[in-house]
C-alpha atoms as a PDB file:
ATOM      1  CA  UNK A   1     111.811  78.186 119.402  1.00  0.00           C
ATOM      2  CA  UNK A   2     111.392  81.223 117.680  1.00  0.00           C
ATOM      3  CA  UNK A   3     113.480  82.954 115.058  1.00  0.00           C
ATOM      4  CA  UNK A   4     117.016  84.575 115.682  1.00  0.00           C
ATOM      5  CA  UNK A   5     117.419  88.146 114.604  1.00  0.00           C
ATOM      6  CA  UNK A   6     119.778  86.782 111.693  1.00  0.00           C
ATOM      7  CA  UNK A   7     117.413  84.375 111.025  1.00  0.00           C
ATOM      8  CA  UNK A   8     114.824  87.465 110.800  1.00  0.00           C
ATOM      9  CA  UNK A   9     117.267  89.797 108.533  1.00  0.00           C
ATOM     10  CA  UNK A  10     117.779  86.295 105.858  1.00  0.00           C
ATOM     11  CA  UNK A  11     114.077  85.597 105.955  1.00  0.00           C
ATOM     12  CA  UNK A  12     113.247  89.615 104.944  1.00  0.00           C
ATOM     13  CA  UNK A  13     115.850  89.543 102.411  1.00  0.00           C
ATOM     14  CA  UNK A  14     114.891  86.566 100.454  1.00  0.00           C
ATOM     15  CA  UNK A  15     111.318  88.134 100.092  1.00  0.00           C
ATOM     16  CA  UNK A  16     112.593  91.835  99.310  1.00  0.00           C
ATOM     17  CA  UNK A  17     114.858  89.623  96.283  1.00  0.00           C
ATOM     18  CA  UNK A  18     111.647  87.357  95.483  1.00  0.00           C
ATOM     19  CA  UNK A  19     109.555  90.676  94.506  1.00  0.00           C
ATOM     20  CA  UNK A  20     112.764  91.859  93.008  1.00  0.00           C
ATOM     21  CA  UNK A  21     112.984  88.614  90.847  1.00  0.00           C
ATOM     22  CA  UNK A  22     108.865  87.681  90.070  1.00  0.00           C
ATOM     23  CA  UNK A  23     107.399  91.257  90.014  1.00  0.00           C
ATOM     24  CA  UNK A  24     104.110  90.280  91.072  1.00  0.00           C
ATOM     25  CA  UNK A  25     101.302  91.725  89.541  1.00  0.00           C
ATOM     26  CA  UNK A  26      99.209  93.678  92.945  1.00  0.00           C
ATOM     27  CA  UNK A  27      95.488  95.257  92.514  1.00  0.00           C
ATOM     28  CA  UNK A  28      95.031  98.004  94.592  1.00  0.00           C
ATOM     29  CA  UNK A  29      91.823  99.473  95.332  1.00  0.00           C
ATOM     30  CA  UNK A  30      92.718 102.066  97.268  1.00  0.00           C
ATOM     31  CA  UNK A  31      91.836 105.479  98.655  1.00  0.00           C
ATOM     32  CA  UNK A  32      92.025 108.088  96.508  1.00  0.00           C
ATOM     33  CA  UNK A  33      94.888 110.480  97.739  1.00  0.00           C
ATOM     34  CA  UNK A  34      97.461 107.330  97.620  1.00  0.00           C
ATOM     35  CA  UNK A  35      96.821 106.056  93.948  1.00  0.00           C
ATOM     36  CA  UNK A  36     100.691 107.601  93.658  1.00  0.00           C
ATOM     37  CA  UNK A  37     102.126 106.661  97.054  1.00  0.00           C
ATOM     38  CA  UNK A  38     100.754 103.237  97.095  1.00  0.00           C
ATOM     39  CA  UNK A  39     101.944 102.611  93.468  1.00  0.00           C
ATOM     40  CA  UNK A  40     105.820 104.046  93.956  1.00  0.00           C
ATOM     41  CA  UNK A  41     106.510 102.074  97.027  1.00  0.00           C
ATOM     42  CA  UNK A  42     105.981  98.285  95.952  1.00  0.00           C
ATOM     43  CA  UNK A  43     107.159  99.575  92.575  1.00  0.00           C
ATOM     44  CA  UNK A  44     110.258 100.670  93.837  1.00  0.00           C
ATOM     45  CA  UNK A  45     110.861  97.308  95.628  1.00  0.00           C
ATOM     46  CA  UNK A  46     110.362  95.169  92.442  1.00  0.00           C
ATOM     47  CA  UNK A  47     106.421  94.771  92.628  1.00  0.00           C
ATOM     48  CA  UNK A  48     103.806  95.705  89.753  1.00  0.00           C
ATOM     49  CA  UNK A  49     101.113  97.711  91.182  1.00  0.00           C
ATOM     50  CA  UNK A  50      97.504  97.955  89.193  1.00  0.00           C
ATOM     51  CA  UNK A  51      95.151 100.794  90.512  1.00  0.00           C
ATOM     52  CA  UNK A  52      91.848  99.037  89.015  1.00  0.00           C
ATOM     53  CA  UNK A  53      88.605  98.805  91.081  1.00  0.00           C
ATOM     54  CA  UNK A  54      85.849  98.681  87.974  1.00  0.00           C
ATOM     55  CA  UNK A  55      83.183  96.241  88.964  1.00  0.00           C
ATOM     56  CA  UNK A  56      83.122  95.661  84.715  1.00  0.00           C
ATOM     57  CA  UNK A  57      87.090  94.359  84.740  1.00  0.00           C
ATOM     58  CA  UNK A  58      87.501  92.676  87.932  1.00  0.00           C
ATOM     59  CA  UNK A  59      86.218  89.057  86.967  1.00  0.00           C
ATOM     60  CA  UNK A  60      88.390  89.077  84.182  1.00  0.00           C
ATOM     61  CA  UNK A  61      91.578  91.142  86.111  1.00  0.00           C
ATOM     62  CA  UNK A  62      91.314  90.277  89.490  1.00  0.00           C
ATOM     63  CA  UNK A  63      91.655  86.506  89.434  1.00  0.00           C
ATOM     64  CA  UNK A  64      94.765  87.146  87.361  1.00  0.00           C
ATOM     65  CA  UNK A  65      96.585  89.263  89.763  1.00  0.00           C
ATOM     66  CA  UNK A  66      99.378  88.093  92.073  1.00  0.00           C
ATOM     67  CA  UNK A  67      97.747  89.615  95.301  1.00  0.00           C
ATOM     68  CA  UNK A  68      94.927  91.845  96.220  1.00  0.00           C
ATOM     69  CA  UNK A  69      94.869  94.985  98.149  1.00  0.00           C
ATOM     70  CA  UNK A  70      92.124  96.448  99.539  1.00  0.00           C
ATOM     71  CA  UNK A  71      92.409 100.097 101.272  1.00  0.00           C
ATOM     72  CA  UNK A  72      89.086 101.590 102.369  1.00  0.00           C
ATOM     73  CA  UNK A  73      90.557 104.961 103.163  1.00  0.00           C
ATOM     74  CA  UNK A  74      88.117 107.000 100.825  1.00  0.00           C
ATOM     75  CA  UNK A  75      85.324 104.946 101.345  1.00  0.00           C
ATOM     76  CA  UNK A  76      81.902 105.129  99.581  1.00  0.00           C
ATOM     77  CA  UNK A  77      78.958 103.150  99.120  1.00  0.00           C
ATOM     78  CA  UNK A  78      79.561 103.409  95.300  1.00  0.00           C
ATOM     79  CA  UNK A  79      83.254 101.370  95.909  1.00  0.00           C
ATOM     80  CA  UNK A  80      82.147  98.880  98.587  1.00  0.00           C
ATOM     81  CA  UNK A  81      80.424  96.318  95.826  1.00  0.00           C
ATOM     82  CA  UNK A  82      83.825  96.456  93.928  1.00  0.00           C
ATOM     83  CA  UNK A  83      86.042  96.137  97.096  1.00  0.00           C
ATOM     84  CA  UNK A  84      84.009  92.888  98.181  1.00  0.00           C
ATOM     85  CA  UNK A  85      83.549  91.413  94.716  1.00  0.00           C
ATOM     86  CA  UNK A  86      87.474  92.162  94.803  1.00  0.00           C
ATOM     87  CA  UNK A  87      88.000  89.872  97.741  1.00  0.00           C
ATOM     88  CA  UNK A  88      85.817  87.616  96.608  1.00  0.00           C
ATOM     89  CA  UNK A  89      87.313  86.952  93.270  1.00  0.00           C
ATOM     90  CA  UNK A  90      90.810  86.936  95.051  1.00  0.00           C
ATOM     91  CA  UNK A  91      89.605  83.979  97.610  1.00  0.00           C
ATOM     92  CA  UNK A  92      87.848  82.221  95.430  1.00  0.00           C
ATOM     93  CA  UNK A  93      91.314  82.285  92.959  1.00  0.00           C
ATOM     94  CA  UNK A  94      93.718  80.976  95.791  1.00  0.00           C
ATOM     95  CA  UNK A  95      95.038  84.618  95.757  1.00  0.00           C
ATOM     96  CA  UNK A  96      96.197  86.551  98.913  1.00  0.00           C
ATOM     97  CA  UNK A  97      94.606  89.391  99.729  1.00  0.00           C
ATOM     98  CA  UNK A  98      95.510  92.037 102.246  1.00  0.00           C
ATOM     99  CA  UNK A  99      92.917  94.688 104.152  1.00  0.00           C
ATOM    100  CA  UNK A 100      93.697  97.853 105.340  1.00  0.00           C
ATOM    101  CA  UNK A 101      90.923  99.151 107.225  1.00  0.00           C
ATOM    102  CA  UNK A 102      91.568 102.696 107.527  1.00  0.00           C
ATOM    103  CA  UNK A 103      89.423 104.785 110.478  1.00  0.00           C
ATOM    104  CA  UNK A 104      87.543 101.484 111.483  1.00  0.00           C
ATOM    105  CA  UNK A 105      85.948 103.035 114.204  1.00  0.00           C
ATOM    106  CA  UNK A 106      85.196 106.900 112.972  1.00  0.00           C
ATOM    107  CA  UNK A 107      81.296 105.539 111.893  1.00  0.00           C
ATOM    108  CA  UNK A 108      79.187 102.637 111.789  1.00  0.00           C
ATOM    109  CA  UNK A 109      79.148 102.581 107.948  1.00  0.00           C
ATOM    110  CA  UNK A 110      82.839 101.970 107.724  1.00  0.00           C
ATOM    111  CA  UNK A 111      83.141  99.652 110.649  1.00  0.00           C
ATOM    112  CA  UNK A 112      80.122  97.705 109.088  1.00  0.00           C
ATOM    113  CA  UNK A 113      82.195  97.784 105.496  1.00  0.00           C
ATOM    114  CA  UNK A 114      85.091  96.887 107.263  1.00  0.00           C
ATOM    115  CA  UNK A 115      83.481  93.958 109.389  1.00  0.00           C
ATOM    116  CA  UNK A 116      81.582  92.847 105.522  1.00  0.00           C
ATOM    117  CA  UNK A 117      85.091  92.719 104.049  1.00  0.00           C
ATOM    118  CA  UNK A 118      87.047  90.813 107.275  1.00  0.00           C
ATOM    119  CA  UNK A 119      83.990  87.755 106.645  1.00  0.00           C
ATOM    120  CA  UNK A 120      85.729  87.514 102.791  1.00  0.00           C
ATOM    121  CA  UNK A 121      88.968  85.994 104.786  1.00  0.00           C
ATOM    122  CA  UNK A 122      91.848  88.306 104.035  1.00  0.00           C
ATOM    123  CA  UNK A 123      95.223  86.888 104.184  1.00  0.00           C
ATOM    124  CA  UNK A 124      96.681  89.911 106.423  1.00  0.00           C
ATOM    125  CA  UNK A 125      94.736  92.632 107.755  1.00  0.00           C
ATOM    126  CA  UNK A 126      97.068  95.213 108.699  1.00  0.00           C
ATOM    127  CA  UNK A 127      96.037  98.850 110.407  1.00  0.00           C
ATOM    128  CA  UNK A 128      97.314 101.036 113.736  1.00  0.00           C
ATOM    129  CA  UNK A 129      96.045 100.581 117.046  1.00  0.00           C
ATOM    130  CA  UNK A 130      92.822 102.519 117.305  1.00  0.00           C
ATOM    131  CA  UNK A 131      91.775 100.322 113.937  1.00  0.00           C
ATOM    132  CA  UNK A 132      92.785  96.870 115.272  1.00  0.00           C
ATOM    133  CA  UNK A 133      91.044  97.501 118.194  1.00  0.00           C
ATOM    134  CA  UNK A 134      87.466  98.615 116.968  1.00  0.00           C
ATOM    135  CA  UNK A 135      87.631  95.657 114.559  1.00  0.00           C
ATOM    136  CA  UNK A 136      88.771  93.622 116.948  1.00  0.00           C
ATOM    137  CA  UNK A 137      85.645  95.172 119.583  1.00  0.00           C
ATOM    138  CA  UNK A 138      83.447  95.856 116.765  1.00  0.00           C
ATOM    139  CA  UNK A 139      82.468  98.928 118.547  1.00  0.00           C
ATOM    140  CA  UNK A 140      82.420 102.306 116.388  1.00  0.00           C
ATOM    141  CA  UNK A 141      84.457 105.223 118.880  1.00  0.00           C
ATOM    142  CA  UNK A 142      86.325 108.479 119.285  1.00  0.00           C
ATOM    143  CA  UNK A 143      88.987 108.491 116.358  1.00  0.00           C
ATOM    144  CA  UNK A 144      91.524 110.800 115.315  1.00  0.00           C
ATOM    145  CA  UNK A 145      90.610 110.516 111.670  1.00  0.00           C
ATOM    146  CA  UNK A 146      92.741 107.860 109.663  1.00  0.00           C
ATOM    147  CA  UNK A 147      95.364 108.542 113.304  1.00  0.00           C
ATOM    148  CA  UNK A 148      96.057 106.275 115.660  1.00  0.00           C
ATOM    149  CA  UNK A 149      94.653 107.328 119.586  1.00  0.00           C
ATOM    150  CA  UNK A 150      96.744 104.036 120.457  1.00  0.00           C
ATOM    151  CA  UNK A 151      99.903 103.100 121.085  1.00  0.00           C
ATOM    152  CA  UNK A 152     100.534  99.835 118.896  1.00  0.00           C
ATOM    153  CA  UNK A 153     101.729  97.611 122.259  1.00  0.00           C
ATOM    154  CA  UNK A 154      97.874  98.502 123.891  1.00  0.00           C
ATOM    155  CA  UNK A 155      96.254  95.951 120.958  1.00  0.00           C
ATOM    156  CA  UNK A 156      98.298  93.049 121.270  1.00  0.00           C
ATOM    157  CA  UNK A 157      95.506  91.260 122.674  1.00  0.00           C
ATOM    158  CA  UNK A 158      92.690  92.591 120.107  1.00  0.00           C
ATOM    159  CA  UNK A 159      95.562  91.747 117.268  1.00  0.00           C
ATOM    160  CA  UNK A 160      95.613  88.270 118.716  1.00  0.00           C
ATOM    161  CA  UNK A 161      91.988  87.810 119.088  1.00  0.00           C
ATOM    162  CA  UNK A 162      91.007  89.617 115.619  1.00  0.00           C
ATOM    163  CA  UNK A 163      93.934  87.281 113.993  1.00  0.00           C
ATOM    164  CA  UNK A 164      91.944  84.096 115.849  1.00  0.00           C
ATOM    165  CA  UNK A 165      88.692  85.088 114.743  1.00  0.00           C
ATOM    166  CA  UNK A 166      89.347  85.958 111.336  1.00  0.00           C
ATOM    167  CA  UNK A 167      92.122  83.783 110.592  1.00  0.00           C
ATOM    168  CA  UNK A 168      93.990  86.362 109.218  1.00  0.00           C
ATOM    169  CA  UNK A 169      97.565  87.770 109.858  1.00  0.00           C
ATOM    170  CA  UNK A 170      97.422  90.452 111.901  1.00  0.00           C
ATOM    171  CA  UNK A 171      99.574  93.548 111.830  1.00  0.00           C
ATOM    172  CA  UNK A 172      99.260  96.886 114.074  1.00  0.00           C
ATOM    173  CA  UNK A 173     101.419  99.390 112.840  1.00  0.00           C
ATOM    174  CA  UNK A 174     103.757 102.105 115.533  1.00  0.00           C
ATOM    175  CA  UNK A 175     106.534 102.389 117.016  1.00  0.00           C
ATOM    176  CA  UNK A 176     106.738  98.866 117.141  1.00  0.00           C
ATOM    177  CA  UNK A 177     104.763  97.237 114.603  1.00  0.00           C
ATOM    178  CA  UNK A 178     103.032  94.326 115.993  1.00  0.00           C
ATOM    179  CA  UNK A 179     102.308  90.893 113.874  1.00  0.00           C
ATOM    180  CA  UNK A 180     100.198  88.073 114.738  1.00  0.00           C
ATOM    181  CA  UNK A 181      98.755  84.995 113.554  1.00  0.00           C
ATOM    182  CA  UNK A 182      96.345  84.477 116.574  1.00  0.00           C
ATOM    183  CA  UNK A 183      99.644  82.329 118.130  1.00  0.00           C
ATOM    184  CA  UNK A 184     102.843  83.788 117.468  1.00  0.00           C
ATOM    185  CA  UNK A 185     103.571  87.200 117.813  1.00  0.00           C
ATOM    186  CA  UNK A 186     106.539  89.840 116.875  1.00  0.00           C
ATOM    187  CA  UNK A 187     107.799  93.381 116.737  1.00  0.00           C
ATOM    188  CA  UNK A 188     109.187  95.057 114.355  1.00  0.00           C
ATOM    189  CA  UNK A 189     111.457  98.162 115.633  1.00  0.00           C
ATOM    190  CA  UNK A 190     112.534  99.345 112.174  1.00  0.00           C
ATOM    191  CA  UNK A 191     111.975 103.345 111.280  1.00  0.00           C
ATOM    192  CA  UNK A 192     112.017 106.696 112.768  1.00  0.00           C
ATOM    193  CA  UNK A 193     109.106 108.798 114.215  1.00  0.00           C
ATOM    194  CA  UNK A 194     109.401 111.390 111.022  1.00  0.00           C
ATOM    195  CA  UNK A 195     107.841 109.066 108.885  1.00  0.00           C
ATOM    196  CA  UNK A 196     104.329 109.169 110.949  1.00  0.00           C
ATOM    197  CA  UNK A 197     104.312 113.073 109.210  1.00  0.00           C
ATOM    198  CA  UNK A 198     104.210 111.863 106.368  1.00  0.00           C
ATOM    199  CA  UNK A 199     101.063 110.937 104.204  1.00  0.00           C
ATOM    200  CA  UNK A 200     100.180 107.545 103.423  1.00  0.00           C
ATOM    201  CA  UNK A 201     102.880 105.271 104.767  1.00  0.00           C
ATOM    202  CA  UNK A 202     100.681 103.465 106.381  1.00  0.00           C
ATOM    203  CA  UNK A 203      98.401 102.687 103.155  1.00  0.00           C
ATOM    204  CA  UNK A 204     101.752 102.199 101.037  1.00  0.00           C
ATOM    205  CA  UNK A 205     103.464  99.505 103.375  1.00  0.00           C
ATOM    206  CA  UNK A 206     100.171  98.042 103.230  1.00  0.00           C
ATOM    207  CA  UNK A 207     100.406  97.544  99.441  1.00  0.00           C
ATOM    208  CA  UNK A 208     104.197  96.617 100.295  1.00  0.00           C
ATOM    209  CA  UNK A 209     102.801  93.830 102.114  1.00  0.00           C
ATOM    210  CA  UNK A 210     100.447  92.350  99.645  1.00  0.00           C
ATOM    211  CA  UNK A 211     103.886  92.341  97.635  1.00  0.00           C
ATOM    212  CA  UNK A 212     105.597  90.155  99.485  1.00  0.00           C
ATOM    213  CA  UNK A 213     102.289  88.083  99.997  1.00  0.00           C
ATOM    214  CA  UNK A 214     101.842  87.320  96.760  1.00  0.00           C
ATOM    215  CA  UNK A 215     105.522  86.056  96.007  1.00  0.00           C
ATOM    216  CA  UNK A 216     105.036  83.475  98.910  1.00  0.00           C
ATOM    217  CA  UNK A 217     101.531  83.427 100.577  1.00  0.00           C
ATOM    218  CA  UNK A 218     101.653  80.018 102.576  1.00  0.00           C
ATOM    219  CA  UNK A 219     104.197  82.164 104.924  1.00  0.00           C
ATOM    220  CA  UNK A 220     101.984  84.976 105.334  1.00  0.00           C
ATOM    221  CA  UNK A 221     103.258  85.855 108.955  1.00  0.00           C
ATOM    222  CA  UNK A 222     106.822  85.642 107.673  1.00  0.00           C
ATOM    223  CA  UNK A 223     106.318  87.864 104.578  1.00  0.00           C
ATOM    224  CA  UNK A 224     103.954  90.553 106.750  1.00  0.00           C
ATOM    225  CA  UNK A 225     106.970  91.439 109.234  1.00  0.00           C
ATOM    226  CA  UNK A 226     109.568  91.425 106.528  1.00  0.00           C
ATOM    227  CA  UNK A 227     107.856  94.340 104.384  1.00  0.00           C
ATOM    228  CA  UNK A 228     107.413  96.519 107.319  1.00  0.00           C
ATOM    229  CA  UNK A 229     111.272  95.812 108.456  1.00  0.00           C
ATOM    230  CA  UNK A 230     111.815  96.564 105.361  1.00  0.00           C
ATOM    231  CA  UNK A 231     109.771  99.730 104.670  1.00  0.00           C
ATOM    232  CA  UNK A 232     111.129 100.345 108.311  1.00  0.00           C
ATOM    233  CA  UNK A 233     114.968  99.997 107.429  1.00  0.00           C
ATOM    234  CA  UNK A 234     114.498 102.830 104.033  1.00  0.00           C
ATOM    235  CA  UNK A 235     113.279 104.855 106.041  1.00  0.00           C
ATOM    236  CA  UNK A 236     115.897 104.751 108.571  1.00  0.00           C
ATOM    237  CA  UNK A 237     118.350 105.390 105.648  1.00  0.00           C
ATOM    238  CA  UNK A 238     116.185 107.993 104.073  1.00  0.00           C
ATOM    239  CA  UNK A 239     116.170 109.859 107.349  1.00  0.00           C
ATOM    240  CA  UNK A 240     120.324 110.198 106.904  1.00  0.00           C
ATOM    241  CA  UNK A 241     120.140 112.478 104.042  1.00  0.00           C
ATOM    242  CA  UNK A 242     116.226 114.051 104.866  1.00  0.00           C
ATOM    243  CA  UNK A 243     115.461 117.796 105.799  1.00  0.00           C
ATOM    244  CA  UNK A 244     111.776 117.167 106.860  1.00  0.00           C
ATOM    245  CA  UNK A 245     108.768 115.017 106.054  1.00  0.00           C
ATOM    246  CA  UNK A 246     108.511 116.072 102.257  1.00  0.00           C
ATOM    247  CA  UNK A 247     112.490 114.942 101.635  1.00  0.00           C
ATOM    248  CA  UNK A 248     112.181 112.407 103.575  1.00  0.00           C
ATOM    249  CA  UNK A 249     109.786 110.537 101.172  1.00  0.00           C
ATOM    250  CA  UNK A 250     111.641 110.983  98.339  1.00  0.00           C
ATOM    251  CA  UNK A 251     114.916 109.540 100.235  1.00  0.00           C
ATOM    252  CA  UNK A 252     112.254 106.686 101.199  1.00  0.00           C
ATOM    253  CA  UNK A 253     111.633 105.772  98.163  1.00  0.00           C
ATOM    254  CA  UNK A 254     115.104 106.271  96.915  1.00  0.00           C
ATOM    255  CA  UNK A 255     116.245 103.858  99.504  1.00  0.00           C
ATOM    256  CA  UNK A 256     114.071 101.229  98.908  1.00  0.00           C
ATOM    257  CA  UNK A 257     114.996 100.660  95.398  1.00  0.00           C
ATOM    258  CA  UNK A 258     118.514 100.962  96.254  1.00  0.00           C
ATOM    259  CA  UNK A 259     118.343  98.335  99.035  1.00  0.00           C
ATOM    260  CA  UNK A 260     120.884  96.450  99.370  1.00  0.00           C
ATOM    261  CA  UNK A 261     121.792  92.844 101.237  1.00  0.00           C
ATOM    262  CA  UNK A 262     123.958  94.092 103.269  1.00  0.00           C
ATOM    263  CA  UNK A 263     122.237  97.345 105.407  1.00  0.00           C
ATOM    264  CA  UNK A 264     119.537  94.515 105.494  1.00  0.00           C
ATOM    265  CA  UNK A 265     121.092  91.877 107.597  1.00  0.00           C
ATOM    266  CA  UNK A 266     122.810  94.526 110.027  1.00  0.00           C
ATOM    267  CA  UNK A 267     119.238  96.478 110.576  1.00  0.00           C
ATOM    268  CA  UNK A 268     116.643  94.025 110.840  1.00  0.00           C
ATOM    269  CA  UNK A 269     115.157  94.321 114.293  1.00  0.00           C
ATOM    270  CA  UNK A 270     112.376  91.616 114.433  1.00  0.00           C
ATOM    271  CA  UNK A 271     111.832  90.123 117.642  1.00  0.00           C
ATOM    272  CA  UNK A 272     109.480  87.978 119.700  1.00  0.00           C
ATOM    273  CA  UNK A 273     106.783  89.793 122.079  1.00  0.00           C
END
C-alpha cells in the first residue's frame, strides 16, 4: 500500500529539516550559465553547494563530498573526463550521485556522454520528457534545445524502463513530475507553469535533489519526490507576491529559505500513478 498524502507532506518535511540540520557538502559540475542558480537553491534550503570540476582536486574533494551532481548542460569534450572521474570517485566512495542529462537527444556526442555517464550507476537521474526518453531509446532526435517536446506523463514507460536498466531513480520533470524506481511510481503536482520561463529550474532542483540524497541516500525514491514537492511548493508561494519570471525567482528563492512546516503539510501533492 502506498503512501498517504500526509504521509507524503511528513516524509518531505523531515528531509527539507535533515538538509536544514546536516548541511551536506554537494559537488556540482554543472553547466556554465547555472554556477549561481544551482548554488542559491540548495543553499537556500540548508545544503552546501561546491562548484569544483578540476580533474587535479577531485580524488582528494570528491570522495569527501556528501553527494555528487553532475549537469552536462554546457557540455565539452574538455569536461567529460572530469564529469566521469566525478562519478566514479562518488561510486566508488558509497556517495550518491545524481545526473542531469540536459538535451540527451540534440547529438550523438551528448547522448553518447550521457549513455558513458548512466554505466557509472547514478543514484537518480532526473531530466524532462524529451531527455528521459532518448536515454531511455538511446536514439539521438528532434529537440527543442535543453526544452522539453514532451509532456512528462508520455515517458512513464521509458522512466520505468531507464530506472530498470540503470538502476537508478528516475525523475521526469512537468507539469507533473514523474518518479520511478523501475517499480513504484509517483507524481508530483507541486508549482505553477511560470516557473518553466524561467532559466535553470530544472538544473537547480536537480542540485536540490542531490541535497536531499545525500542526507539519506538508502531512500533515494523518497528523497527525489520530496525536493521537487518542495521546489514545487516555493514556487507556488513565490508566485503570490511575483510580477513575471525575473520576480518570480527571487520570491523562489525567498520562499524556500523561509519554508516553513506548516505550508508544507497542507501543499504536498504527491500521489501514486
Amino acid at each position: 500500500m502506498g503512501e498517504s498524502s500526509a504521509d507524503w507532506a511528513g516524509i518531505a518535511w523531515t528531509f527539507l529539516a535533515e538538509v536544514r540540520r546536516r548541511s551536506p557538502l554537494v559537488q556540482c559540475i554543472t553547466n556554465f550559465r547555472v554556477h549561481g542558480p544551482d548554488g542559491q537553491h540548495p543553499s537556500r534550503a540548508g545544503a552546501s553547494p561546491a562548484m569544483l570540476h578540476s580533474l587535479q582536486e577531485l580524488p582528494d574533494f570528491t570522495p569527501n563530498a556528501d553527494a555528487l551532481c553532475v549537469n552536462v548542460g554546457t557540455l565539452t569534450a574538455d569536461w567529460l573526463p572530469a564529469m566521469k572521474l566525478a562519478a566514479e570517485l562518488a561510486a566508488s566512495s558509497g556517495r550518491p550521485w545524481v545526473l542531469d542529462p540536459v538535451a540527451a537527444g540534440a547529438s550523438g556526442f551528448r547522448l553518447n556522454a550521457c549513455r558513458e555517464l548512466v554505466g557509472l550507476k547514478p543514484t537518480v537521474i532526473r531530466g524532462n520528457g524529451s531527455e528521459i526518453i532518448a536515454l531511455a531509446n538511446a536514439s539521438v532526435g528532434f529537440t527543442k534545445g535543453v526544452d522539453s517536446s514532451h509532456d512528462s506523463k508520455d515517458a512513464v514507460e521509458a522512466a520505468k524502463s531507464l530506472a530498470q536498466a540503470s538502476e537508478a531513480v528516475v525523475a521526469v520533470s512537468g507539469a507533473v513530475d514523474i518518479i520511478t524506481d523501475g517499480k513504484r511510481v509517483v507524481g508530483a503536482s507541486n508549482g505553477v507553469p511560470m516557473m518553466q520561463n524561467i532559466t535553470a529550474t530544472g538544473c537547480s532542483v536537480t542540485a536540490l535533489i542531490s541535497a536531499f540524497v545525500a542526507v539519506d541516500p538508502s531512500r533515494a525514491f523518497e528523497a527525489t519526490a520530496s525536493a521537487l514537492s518542495i521546489f514545487g511548493i516555493a514556487g507556488e508561494i513565490g508566485m503570490e507576491m511575483a510580477k513575471g519570471p525575473a520576480s518570480l525567482r527571487m520570491h523562489l528563492i525567498d520562499s524556500l529559505y523561509g519554508l516553513e512546516q506548516a505550508p508544507v503539510f497542507s501543499c504536498v501533492k504527491i500521489s501514486g500513478i
